[in-house]
N, C-alpha and C. Protein backbone atom coordinates (compact mmCIF):
# COMPACT_ATOMS: atom_id res chain seq x y z
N UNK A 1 0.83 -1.18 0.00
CA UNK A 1 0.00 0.00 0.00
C UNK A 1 0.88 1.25 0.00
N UNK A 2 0.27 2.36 -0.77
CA UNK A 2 1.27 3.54 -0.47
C UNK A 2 1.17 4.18 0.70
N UNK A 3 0.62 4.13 1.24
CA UNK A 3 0.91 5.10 2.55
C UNK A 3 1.80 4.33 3.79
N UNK A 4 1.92 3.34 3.77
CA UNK A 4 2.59 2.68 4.61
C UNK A 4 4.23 2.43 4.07
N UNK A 5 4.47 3.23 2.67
CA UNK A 5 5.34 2.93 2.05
C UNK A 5 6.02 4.34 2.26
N UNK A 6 4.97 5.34 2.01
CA UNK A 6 5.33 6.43 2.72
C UNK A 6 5.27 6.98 3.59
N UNK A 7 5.32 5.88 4.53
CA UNK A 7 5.05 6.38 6.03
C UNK A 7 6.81 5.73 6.30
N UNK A 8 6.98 4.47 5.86
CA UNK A 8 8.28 4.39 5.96
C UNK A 8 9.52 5.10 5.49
N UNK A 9 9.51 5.53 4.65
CA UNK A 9 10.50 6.67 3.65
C UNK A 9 10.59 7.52 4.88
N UNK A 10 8.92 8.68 5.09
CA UNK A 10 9.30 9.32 6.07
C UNK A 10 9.83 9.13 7.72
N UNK A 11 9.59 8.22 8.15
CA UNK A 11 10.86 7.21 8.93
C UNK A 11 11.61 7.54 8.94
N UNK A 12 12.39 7.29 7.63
CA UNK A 12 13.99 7.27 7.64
C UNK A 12 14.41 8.49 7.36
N UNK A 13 13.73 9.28 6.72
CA UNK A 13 14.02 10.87 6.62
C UNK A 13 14.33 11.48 8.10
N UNK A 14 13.13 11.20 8.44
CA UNK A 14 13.05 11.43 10.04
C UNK A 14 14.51 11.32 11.12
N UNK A 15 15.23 9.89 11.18
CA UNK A 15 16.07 9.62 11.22
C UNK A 15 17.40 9.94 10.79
N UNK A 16 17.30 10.20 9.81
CA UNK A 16 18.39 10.55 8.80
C UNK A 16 18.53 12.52 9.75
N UNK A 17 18.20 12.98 9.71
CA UNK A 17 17.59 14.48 10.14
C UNK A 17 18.02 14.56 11.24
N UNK A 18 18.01 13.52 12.73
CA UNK A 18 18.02 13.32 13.77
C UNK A 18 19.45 13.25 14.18
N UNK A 19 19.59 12.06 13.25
CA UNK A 19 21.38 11.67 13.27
C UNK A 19 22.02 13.25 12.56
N UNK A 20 22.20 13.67 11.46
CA UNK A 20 22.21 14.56 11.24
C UNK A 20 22.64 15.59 12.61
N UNK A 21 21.41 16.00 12.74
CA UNK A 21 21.67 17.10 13.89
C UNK A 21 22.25 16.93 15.25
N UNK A 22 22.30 15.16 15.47
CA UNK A 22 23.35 14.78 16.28
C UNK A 22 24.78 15.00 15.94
N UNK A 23 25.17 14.76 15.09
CA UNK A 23 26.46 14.86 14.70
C UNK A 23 26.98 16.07 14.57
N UNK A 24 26.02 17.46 14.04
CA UNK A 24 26.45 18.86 14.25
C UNK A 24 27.14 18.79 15.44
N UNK A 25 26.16 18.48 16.47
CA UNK A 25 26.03 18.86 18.07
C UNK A 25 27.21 18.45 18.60
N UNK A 26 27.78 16.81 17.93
CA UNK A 26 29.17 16.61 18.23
C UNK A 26 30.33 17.15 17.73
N UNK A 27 30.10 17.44 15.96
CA UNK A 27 31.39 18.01 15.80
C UNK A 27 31.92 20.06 16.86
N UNK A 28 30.51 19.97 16.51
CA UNK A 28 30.21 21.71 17.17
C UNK A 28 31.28 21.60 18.77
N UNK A 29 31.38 20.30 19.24
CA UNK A 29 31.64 20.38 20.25
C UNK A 29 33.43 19.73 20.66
N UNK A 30 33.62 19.99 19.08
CA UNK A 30 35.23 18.81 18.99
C UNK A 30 34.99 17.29 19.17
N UNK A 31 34.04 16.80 19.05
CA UNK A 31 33.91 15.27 19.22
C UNK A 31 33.89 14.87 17.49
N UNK A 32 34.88 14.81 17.10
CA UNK A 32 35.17 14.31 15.55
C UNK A 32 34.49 13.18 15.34
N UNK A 33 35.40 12.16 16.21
CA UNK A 33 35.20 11.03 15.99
C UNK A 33 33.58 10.88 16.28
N UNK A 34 33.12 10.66 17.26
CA UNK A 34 31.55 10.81 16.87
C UNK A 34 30.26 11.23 16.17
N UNK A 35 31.30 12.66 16.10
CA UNK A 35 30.30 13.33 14.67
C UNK A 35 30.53 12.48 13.28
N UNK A 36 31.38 11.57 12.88
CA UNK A 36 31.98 11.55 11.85
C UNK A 36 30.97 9.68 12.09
N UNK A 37 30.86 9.20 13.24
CA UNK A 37 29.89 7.89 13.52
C UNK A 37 28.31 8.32 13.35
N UNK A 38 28.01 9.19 13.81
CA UNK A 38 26.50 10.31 13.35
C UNK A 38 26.39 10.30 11.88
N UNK A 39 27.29 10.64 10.93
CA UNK A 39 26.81 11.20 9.97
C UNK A 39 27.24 9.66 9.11
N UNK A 40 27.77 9.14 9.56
CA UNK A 40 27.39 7.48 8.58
C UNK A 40 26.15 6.95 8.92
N UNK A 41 25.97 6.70 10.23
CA UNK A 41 24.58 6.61 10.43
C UNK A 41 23.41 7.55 9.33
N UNK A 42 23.62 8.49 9.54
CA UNK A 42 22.48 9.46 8.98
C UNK A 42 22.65 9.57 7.30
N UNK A 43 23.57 9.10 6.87
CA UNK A 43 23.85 8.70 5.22
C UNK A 43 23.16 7.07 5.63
N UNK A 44 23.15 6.33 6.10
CA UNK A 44 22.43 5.37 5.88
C UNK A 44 21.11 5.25 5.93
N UNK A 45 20.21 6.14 6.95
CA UNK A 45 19.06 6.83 6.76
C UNK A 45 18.47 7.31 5.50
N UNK A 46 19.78 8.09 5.16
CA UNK A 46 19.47 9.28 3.92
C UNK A 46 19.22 7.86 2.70
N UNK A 47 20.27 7.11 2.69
CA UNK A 47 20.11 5.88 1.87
C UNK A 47 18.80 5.17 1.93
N UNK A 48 18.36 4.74 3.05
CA UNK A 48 16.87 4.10 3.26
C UNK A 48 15.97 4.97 2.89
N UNK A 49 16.24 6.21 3.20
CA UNK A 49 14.80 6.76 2.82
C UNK A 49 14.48 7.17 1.25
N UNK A 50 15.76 7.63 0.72
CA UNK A 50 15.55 7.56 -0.87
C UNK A 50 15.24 6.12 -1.46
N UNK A 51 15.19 5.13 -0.91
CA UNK A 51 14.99 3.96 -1.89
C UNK A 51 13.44 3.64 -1.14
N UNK A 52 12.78 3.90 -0.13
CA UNK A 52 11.82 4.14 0.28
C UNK A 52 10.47 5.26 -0.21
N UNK A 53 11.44 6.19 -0.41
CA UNK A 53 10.61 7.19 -1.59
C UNK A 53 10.31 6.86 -2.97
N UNK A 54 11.61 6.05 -3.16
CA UNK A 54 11.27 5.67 -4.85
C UNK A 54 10.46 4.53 -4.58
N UNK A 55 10.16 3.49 -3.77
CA UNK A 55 9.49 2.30 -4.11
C UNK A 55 7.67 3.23 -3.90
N UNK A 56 7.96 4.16 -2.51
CA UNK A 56 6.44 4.83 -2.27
C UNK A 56 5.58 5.48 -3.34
N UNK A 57 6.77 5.55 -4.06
CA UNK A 57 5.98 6.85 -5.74
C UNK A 57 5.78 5.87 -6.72
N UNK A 58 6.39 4.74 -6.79
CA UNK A 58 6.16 3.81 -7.87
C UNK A 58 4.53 3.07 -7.27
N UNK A 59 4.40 3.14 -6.07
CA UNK A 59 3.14 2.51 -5.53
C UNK A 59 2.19 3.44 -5.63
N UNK A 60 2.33 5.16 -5.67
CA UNK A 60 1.54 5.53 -5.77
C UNK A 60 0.85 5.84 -7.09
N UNK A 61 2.52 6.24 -8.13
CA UNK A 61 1.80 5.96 -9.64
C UNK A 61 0.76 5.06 -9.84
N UNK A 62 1.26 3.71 -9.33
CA UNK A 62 0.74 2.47 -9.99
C UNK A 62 -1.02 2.11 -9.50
N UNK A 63 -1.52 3.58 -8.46
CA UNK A 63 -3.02 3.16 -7.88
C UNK A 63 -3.61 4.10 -8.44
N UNK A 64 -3.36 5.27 -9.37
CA UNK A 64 -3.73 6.14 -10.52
C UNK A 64 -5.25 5.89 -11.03
């Protein structure tokens, strides 16, 4: 179903955003090494949620 498809995408956006602004908070604070564990995390997010968006839009084309 699409909404559950885009309920997951936005998930990981969500996530992705979170980690993200964690990792500011560490580098902001000289914690390299952690900021630099944050933002792989949050590229893997960013990764889930674009392939989450593309499967959500192909589900939603396809109920047209």
């Amino acid at each position: 179903m699409p909404k559950e498809a885009h309920t997951k995408a936005a998930e990981h956006h969500e996530n992705a955003a979170k980690s993200h602004r964690t990792a500011a908070e560490h580098h902001g604070k000289g914690e390299h090494a952690k900021g630099q564990e944050e933002s792989m995390k949050a590229q893997g997010h960013s990764k889930s949620a674009r392939e989450h968006s593309e499967m959500a839009h192909g589900k939603s084309q396809s109920h047209k």
